[in-house]
C-alpha atoms as a PDB file:
ATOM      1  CA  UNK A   1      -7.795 -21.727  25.625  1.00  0.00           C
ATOM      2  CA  UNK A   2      -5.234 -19.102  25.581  1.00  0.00           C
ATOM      3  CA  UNK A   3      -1.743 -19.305  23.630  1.00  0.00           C
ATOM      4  CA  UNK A   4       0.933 -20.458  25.637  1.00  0.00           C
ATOM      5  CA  UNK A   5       3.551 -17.496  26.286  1.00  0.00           C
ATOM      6  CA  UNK A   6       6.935 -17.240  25.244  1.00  0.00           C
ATOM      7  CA  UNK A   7      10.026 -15.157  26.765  1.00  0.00           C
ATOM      8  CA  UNK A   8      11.639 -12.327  24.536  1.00  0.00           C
ATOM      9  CA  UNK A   9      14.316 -10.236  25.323  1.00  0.00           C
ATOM     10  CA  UNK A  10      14.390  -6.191  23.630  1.00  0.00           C
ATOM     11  CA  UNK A  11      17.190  -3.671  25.212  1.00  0.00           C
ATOM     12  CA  UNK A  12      17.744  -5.683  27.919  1.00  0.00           C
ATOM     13  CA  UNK A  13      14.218  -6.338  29.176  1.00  0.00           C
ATOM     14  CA  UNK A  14      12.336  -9.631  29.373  1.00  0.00           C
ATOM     15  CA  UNK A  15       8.913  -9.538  27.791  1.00  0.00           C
ATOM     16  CA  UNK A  16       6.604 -12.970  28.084  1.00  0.00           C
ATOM     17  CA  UNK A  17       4.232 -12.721  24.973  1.00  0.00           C
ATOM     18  CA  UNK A  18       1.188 -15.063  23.982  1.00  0.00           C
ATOM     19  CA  UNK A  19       1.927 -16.858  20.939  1.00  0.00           C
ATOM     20  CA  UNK A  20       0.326 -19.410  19.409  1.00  0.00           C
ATOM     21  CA  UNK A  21       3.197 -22.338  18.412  1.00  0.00           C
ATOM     22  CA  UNK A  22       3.156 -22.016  14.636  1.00  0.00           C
ATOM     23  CA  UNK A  23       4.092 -18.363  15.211  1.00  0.00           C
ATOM     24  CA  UNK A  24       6.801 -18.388  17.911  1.00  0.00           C
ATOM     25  CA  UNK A  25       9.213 -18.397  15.537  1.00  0.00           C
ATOM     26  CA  UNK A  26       8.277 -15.315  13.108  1.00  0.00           C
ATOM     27  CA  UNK A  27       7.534 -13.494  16.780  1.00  0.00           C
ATOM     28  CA  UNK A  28      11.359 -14.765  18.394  1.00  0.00           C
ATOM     29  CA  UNK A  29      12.550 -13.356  14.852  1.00  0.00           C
ATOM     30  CA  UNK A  30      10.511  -9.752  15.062  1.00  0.00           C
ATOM     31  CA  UNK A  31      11.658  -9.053  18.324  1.00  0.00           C
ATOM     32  CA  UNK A  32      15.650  -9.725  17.278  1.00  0.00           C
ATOM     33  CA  UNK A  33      14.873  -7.341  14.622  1.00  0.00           C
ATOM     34  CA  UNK A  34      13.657  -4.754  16.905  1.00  0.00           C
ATOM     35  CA  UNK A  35      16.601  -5.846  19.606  1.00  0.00           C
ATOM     36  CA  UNK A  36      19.039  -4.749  16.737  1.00  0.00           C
ATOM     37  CA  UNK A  37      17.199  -1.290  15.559  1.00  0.00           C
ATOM     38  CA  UNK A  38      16.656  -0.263  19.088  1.00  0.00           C
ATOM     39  CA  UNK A  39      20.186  -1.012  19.856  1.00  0.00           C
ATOM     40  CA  UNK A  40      21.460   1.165  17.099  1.00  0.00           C
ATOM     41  CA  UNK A  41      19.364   3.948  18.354  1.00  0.00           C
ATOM     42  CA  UNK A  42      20.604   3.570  21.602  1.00  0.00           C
ATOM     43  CA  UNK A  43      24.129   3.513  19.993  1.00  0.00           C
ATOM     44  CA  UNK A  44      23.541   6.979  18.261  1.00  0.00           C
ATOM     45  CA  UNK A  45      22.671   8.492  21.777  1.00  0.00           C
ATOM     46  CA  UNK A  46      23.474   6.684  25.170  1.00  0.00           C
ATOM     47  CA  UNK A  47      21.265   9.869  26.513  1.00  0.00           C
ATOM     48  CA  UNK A  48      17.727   8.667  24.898  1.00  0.00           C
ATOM     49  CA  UNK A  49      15.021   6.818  26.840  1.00  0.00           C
ATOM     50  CA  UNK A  50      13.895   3.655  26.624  1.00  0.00           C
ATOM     51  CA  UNK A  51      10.464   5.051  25.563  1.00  0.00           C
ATOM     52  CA  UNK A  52      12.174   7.682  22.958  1.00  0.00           C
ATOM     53  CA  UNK A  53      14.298   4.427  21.182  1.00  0.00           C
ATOM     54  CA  UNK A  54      11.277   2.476  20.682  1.00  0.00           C
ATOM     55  CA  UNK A  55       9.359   4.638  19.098  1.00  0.00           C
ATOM     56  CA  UNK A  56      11.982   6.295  17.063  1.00  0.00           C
ATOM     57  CA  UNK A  57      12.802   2.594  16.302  1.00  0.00           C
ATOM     58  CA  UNK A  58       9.013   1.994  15.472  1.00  0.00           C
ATOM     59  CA  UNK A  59       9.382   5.537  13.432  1.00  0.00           C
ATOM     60  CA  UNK A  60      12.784   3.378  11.134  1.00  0.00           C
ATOM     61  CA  UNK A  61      10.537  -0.040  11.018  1.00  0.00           C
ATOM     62  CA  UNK A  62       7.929   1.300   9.748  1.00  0.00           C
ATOM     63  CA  UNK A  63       9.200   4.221   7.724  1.00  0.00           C
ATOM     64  CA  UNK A  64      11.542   1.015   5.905  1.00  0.00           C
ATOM     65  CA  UNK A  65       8.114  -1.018   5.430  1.00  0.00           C
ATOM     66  CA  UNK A  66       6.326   1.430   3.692  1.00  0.00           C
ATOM     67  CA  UNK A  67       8.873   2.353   0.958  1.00  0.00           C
ATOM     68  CA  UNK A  68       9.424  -1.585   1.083  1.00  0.00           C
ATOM     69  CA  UNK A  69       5.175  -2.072   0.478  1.00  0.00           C
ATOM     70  CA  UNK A  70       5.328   1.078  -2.007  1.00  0.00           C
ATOM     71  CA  UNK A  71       8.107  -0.512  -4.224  1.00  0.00           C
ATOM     72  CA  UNK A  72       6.343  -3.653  -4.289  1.00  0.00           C
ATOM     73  CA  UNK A  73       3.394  -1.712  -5.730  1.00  0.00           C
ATOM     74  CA  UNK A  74       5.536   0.326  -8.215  1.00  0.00           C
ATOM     75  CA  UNK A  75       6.990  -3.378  -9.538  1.00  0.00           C
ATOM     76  CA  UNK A  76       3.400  -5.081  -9.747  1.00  0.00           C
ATOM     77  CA  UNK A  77       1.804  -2.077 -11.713  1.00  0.00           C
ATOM     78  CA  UNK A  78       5.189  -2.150 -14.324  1.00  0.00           C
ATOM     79  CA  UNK A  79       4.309  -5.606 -14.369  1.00  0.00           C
ATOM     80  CA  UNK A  80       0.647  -5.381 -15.182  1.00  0.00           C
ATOM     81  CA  UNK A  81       1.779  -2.722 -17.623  1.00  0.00           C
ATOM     82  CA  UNK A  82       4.095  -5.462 -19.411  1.00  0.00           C
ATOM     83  CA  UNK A  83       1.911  -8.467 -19.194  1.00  0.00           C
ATOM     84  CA  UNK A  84      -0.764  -5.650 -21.157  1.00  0.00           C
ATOM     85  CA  UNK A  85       1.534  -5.202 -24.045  1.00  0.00           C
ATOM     86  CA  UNK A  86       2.643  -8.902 -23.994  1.00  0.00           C
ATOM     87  CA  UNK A  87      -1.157  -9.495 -24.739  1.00  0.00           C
ATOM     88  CA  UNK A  88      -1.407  -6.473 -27.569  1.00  0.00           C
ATOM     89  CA  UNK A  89       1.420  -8.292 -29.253  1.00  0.00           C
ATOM     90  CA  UNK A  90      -0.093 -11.837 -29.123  1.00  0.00           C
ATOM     91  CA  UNK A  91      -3.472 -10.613 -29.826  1.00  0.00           C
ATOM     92  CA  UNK A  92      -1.943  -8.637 -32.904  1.00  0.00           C
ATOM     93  CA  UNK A  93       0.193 -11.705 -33.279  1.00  0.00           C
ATOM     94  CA  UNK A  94      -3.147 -13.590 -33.334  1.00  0.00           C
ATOM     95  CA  UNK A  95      -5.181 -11.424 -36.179  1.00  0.00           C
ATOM     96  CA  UNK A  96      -2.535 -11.707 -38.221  1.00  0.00           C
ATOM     97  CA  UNK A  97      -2.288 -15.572 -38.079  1.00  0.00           C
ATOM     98  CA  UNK A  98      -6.123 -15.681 -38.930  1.00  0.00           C
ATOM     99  CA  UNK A  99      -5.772 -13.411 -41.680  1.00  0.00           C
ATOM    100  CA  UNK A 100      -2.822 -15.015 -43.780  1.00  0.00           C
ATOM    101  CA  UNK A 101      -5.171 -18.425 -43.199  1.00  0.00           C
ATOM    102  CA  UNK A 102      -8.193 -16.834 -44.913  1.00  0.00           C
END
């Protein structure tokens, strides 16, 4: 059975896009995102195409996910660093418990 459709609106132009329920919201969402970025590219230059705003739209999204995704990286390996020397001081914490009980 196929997902029912929904309508979506980008620069002006109706789109009707398969999408399961659950989803119809995080989809309405992505494509007011998009709406806004390829407005601002048409904004920059009334002389663009449709075709050259969406990609160089695409080009923003994706460009802003990527340092987004490579930050998130950066973070979890400075936390995996921390959580390793939290565990060097408990361990070291740890030996010298045992040894004041012997």
């Amino acid at each position: 059975m196929a997902a029912p459709s929904i309508s979506i609106s980008i620069l002006g132009r109706d789109y009707q896009i398969a999408c399961p329920p659950e989803e119809e919201e995080s989809l309405r969402k992505s494509a007011r995102y998009l709406d806004q970025q390829m407005e601002q590219m048409r904004s920059r230059s009334a002389s663009l195409g449709y075709e050259k705003i969406a990609v160089l739209a695409a080009l923003n999204i994706t460009h802003d996910m990527l340092k987004l995704s490579h930050e998130a990286n950066n973070s979890e390996t400075a936390s995996l660093r921390d959580i390793k020397q939290l565990e060097k001081k408990i361990d070291t914490a740890l030996k010298s418990a045992l040894q004041i009980e012997i």
